[in-house]
C-alpha atoms as a PDB file:
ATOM      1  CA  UNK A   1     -93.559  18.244  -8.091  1.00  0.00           C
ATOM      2  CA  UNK A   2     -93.329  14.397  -7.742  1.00  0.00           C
ATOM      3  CA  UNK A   3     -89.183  14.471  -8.519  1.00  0.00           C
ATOM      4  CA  UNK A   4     -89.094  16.758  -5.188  1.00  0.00           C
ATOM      5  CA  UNK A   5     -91.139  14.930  -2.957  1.00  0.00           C
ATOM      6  CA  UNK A   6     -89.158  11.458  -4.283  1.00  0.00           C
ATOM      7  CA  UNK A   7     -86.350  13.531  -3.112  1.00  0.00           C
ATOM      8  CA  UNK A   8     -87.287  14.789  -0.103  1.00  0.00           C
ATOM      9  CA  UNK A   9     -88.760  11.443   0.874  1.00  0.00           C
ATOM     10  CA  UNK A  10     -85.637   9.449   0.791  1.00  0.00           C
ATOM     11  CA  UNK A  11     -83.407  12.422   2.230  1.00  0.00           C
ATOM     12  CA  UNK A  12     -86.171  11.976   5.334  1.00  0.00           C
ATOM     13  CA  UNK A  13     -85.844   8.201   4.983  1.00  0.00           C
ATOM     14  CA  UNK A  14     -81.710   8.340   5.433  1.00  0.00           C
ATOM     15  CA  UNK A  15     -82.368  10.737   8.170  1.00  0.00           C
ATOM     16  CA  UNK A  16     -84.187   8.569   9.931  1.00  0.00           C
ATOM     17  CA  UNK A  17     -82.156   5.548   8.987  1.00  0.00           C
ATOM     18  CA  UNK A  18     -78.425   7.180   9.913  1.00  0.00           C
ATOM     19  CA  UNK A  19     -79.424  10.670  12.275  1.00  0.00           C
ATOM     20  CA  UNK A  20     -78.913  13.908  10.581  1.00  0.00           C
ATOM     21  CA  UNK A  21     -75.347  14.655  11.344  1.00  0.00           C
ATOM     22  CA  UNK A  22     -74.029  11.221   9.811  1.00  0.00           C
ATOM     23  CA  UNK A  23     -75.612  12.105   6.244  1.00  0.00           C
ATOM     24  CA  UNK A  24     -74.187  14.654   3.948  1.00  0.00           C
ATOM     25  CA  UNK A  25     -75.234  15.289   0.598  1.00  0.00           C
ATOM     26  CA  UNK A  26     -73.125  13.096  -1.331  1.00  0.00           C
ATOM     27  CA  UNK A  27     -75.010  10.368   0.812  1.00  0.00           C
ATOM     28  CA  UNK A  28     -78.441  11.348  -0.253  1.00  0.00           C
ATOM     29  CA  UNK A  29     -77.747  12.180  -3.963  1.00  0.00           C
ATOM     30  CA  UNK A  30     -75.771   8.082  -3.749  1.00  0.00           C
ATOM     31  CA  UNK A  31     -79.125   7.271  -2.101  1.00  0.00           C
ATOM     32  CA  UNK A  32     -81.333   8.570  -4.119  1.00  0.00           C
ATOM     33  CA  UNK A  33     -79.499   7.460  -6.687  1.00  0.00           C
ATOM     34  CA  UNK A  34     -78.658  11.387  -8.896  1.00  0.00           C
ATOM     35  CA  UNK A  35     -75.812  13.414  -8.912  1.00  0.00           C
ATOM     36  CA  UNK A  36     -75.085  16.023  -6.147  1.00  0.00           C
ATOM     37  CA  UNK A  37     -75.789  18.366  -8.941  1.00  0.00           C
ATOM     38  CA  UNK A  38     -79.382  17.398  -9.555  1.00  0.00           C
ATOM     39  CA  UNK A  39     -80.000  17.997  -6.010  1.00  0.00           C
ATOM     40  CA  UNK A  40     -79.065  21.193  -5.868  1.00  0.00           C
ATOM     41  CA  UNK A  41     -81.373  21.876  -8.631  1.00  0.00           C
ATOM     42  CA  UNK A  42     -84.167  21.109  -5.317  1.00  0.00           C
ATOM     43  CA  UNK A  43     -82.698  22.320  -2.456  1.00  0.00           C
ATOM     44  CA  UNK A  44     -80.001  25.374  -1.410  1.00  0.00           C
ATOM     45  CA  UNK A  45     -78.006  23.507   1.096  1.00  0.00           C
ATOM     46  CA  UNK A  46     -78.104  20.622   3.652  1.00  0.00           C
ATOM     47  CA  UNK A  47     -80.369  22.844   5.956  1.00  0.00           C
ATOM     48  CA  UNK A  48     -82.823  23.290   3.370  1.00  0.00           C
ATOM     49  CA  UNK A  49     -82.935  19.846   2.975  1.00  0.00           C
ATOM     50  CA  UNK A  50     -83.454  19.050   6.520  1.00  0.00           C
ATOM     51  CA  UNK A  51     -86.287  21.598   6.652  1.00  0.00           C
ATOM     52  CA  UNK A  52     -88.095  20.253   4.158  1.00  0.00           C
ATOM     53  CA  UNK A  53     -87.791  16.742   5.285  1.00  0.00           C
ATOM     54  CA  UNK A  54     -88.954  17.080   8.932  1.00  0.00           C
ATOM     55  CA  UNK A  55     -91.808  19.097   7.328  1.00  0.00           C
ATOM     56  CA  UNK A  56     -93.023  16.400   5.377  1.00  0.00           C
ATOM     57  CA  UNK A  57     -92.791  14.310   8.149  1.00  0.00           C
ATOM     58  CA  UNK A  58     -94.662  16.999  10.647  1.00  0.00           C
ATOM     59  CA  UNK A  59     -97.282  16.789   7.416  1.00  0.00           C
ATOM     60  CA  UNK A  60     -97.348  12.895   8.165  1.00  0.00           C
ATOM     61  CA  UNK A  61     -97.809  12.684  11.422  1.00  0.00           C
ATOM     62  CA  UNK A  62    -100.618  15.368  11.281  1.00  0.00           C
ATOM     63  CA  UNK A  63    -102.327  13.414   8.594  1.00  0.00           C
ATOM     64  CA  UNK A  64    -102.304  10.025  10.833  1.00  0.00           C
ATOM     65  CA  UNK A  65    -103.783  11.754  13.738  1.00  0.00           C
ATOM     66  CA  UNK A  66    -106.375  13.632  11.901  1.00  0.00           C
ATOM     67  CA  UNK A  67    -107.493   9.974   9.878  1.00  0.00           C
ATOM     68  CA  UNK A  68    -107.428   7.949  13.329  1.00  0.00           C
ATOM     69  CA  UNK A  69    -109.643  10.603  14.599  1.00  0.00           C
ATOM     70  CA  UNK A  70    -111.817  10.789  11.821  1.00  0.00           C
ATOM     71  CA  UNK A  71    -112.335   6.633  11.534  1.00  0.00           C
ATOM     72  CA  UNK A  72    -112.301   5.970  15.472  1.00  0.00           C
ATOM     73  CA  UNK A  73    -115.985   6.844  17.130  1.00  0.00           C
ATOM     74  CA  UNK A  74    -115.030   5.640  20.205  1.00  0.00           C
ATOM     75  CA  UNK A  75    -112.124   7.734  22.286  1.00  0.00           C
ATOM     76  CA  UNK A  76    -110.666   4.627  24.002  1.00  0.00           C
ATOM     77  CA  UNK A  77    -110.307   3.423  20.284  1.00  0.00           C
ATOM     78  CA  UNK A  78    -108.448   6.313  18.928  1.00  0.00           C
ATOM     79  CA  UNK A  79    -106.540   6.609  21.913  1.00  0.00           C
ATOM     80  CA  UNK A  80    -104.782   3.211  21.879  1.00  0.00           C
ATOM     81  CA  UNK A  81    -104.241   3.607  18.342  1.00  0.00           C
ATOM     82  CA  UNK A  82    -103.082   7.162  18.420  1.00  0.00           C
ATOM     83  CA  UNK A  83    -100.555   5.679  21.409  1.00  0.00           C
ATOM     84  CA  UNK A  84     -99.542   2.852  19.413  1.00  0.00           C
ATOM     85  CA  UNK A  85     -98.935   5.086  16.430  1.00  0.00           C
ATOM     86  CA  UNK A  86     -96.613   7.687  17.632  1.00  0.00           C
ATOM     87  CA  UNK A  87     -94.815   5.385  20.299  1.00  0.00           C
ATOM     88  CA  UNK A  88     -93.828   3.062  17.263  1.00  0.00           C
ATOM     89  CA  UNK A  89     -92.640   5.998  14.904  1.00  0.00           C
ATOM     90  CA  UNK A  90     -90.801   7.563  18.288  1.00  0.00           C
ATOM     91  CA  UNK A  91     -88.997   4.047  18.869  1.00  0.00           C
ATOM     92  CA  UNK A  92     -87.883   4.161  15.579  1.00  0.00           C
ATOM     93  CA  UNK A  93     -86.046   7.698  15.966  1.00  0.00           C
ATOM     94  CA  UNK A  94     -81.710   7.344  15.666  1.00  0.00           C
ATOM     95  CA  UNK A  95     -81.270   8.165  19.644  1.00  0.00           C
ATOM     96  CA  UNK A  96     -78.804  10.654  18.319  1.00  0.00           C
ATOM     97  CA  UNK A  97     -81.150  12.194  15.972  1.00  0.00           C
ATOM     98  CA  UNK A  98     -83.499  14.720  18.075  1.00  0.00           C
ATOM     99  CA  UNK A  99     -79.805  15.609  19.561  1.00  0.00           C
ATOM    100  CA  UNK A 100     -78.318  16.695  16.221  1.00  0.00           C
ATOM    101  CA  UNK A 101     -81.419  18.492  15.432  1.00  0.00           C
ATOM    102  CA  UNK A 102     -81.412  20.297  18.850  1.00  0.00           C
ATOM    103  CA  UNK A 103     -77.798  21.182  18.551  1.00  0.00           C
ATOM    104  CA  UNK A 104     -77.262  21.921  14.519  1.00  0.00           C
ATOM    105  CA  UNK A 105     -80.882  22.646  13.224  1.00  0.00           C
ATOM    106  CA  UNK A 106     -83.030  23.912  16.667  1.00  0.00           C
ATOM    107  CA  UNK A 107     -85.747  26.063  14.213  1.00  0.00           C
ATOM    108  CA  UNK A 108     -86.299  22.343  12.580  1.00  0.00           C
ATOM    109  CA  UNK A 109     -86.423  20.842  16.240  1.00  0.00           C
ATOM    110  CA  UNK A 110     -88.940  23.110  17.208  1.00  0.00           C
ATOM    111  CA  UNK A 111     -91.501  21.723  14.543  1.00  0.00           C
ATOM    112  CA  UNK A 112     -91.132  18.365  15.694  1.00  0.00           C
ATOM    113  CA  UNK A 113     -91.157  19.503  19.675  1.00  0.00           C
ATOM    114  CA  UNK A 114     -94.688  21.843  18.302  1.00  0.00           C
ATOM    115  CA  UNK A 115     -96.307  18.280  17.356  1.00  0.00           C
ATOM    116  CA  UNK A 116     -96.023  17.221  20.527  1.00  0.00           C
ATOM    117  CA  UNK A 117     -96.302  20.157  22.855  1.00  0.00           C
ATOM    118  CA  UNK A 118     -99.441  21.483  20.898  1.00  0.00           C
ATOM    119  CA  UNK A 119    -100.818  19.186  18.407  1.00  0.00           C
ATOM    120  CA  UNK A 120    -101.023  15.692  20.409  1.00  0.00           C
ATOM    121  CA  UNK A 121    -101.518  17.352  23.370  1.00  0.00           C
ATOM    122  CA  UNK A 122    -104.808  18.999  21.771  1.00  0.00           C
ATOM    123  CA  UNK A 123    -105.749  15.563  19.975  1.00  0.00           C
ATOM    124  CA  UNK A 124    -105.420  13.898  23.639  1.00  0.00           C
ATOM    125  CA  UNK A 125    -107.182  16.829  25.768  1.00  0.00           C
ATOM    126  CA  UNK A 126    -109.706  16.191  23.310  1.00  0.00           C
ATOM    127  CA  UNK A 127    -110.140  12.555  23.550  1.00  0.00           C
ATOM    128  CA  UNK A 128    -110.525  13.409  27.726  1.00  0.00           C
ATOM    129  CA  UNK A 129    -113.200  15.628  26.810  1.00  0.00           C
ATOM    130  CA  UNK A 130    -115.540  13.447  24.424  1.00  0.00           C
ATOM    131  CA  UNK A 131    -114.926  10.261  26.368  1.00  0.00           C
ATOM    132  CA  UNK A 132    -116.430  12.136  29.196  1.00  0.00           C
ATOM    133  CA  UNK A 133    -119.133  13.288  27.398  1.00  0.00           C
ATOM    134  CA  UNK A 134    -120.121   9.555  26.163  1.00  0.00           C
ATOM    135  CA  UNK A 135    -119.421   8.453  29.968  1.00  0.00           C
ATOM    136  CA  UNK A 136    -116.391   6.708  29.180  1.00  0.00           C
ATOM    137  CA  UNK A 137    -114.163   8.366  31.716  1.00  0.00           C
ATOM    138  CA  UNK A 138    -114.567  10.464  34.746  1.00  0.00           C
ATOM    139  CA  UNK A 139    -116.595  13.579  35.031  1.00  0.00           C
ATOM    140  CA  UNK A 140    -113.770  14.760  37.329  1.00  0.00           C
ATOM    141  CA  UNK A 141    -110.892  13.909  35.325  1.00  0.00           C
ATOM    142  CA  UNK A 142    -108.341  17.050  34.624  1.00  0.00           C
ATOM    143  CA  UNK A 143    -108.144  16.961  30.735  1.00  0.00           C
ATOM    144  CA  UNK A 144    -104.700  19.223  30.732  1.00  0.00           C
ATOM    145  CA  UNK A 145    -102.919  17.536  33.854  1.00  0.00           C
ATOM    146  CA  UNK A 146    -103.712  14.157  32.062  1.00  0.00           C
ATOM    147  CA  UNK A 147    -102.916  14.659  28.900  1.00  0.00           C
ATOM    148  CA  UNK A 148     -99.404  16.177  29.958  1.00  0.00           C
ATOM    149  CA  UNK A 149     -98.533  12.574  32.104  1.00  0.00           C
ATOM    150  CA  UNK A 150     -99.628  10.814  29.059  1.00  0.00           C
ATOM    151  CA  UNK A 151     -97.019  12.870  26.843  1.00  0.00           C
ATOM    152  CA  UNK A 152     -94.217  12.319  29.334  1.00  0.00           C
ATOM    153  CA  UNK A 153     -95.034   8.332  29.233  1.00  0.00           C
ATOM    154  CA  UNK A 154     -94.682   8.142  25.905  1.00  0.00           C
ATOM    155  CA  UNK A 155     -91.241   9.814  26.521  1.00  0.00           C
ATOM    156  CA  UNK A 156     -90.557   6.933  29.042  1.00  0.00           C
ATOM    157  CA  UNK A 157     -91.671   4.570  27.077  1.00  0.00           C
ATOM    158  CA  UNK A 158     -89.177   5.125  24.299  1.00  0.00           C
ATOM    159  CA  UNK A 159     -86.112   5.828  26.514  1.00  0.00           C
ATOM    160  CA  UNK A 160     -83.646   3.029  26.264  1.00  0.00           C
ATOM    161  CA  UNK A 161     -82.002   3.674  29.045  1.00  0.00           C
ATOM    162  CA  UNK A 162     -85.419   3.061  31.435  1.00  0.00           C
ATOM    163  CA  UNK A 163     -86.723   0.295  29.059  1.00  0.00           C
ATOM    164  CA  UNK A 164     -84.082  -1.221  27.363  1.00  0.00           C
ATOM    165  CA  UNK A 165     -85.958  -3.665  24.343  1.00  0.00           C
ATOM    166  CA  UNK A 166     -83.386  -6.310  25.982  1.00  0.00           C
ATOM    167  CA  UNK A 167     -85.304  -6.624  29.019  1.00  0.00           C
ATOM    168  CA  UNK A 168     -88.804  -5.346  27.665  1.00  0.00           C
ATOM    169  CA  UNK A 169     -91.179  -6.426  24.963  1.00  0.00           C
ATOM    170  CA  UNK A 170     -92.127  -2.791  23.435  1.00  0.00           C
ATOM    171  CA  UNK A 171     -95.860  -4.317  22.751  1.00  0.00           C
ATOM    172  CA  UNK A 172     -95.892  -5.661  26.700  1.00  0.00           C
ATOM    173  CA  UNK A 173     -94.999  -1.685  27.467  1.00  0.00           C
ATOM    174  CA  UNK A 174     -97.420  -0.281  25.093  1.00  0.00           C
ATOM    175  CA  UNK A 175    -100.300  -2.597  26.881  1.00  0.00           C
ATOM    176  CA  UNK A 176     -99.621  -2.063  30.307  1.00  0.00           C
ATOM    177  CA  UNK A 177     -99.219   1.549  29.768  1.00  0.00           C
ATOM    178  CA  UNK A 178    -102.734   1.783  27.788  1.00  0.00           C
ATOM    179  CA  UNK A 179    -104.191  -0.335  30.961  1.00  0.00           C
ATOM    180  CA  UNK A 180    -102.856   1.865  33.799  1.00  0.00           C
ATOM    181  CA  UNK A 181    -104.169   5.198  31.650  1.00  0.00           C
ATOM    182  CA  UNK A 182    -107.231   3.954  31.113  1.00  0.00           C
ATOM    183  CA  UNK A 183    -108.098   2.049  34.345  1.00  0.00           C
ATOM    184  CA  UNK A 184    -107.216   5.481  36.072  1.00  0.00           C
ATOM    185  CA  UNK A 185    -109.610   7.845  34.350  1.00  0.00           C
ATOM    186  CA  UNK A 186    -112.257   5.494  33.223  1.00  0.00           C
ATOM    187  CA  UNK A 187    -115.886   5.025  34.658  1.00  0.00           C
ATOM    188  CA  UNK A 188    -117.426   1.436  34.943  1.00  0.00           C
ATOM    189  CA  UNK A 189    -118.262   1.764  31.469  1.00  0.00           C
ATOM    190  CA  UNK A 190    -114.735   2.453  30.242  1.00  0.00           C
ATOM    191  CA  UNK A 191    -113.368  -0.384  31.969  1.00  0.00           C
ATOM    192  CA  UNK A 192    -115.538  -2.403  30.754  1.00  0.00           C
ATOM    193  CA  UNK A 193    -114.927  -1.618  27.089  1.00  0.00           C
ATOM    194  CA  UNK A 194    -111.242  -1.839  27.536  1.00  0.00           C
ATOM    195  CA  UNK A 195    -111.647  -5.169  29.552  1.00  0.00           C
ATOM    196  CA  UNK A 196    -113.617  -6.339  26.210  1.00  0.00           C
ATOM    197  CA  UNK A 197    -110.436  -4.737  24.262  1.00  0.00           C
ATOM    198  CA  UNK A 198    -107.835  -6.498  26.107  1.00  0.00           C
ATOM    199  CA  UNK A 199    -109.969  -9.613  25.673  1.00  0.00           C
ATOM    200  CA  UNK A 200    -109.758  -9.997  21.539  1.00  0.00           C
ATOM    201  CA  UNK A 201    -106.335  -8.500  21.649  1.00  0.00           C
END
């Protein structure tokens, strides 16, 4: 059990590192440093491979969300960190990476495109939902409208083409998008605990 999680751990690291399309097989058994013919004892073909790799990392990502959540009492709390989290780990995607998976491996696409669509958008419709109920943010506020902008920031924010890391700090982006969120659906109370936030940061 541990030899194929070493394995699929640095197959997902190379991924990550070169894009899917650039790595073959010969590059992850050189990586990983065994013959092709070991890893074909673990895996059928490059597919498999991929599968398994974007799994574990679907498995990662779940397990960060679920432990921020679990440690955070305070929404505004989990929500930065949450943010912070997934924006970093986005930014550090090969740009052509989500378009080899789209193109040569769409069922594997789909699991990282299900993390997003369903998983952080429940974890942030969520967070809407108990920071209202502590009287954090607005009684009015639309938990499903909001937490869809907030996914398509996070897109933004990682698109080099709108904010190139040439011209923008990637911590100045994370801030100022954390302070225009919250500052739109927090009561007097939220703003005040972010305005404490921002103060010690």
């Amino acid at each position: 059990m541990e030899r194929i999680r070493h394995i699929i751990e640095g197959a997902l690291q190379l991924f990550m590192q070169e894009g899917v399309k650039r790595v073959n097989m010969d590059d992850v058994a050189s990586f990983l440093g065994i013959s092709k013919k070991t890893l074909y004892q673990y895996v059928s073909n490059k597919g498999d491979l991929v599968e398994k790799a974007f799994k574990l990392h679907q498995d990662g990502i779940l397990d960060m969300i679920n432990n921020i959540q679990k440690k955070n009492d305070n929404p505004i709390d989990e929500l930065f960190e949450i943010d912070e989290n997934v924006s970093h780990m986005l930014k550090n995607r090969p740009p052509m990476m989500i378009n080899d998976l789209k193109k040569y491996y769409p069922s594997v696409w789909l699991i990282l495109d299900k993390i997003k669509k369903e998983t952080l958008f429940s974890c942030i419709t969520q967070n809407i939902t108990r920071g209202k109920n502590m009287g954090l943010y607005r009684k009015s506020v639309n938990e499903t409208i909001i937490a869809k902008l907030m996914l398509s920031r996070i897109d933004a924010l990682v698109d080099d083409e709108i904010f190139p890391l040439t011209e923008y700090s990637f911590k100045s982006l994370l801030t100022e998008n954390r302070i225009y969120h919250i500052r739109g659906i927090a009561t007097e109370k939220g703003i005040h605990y972010l305005e404490q936030i921002l103060k010690h940061d």
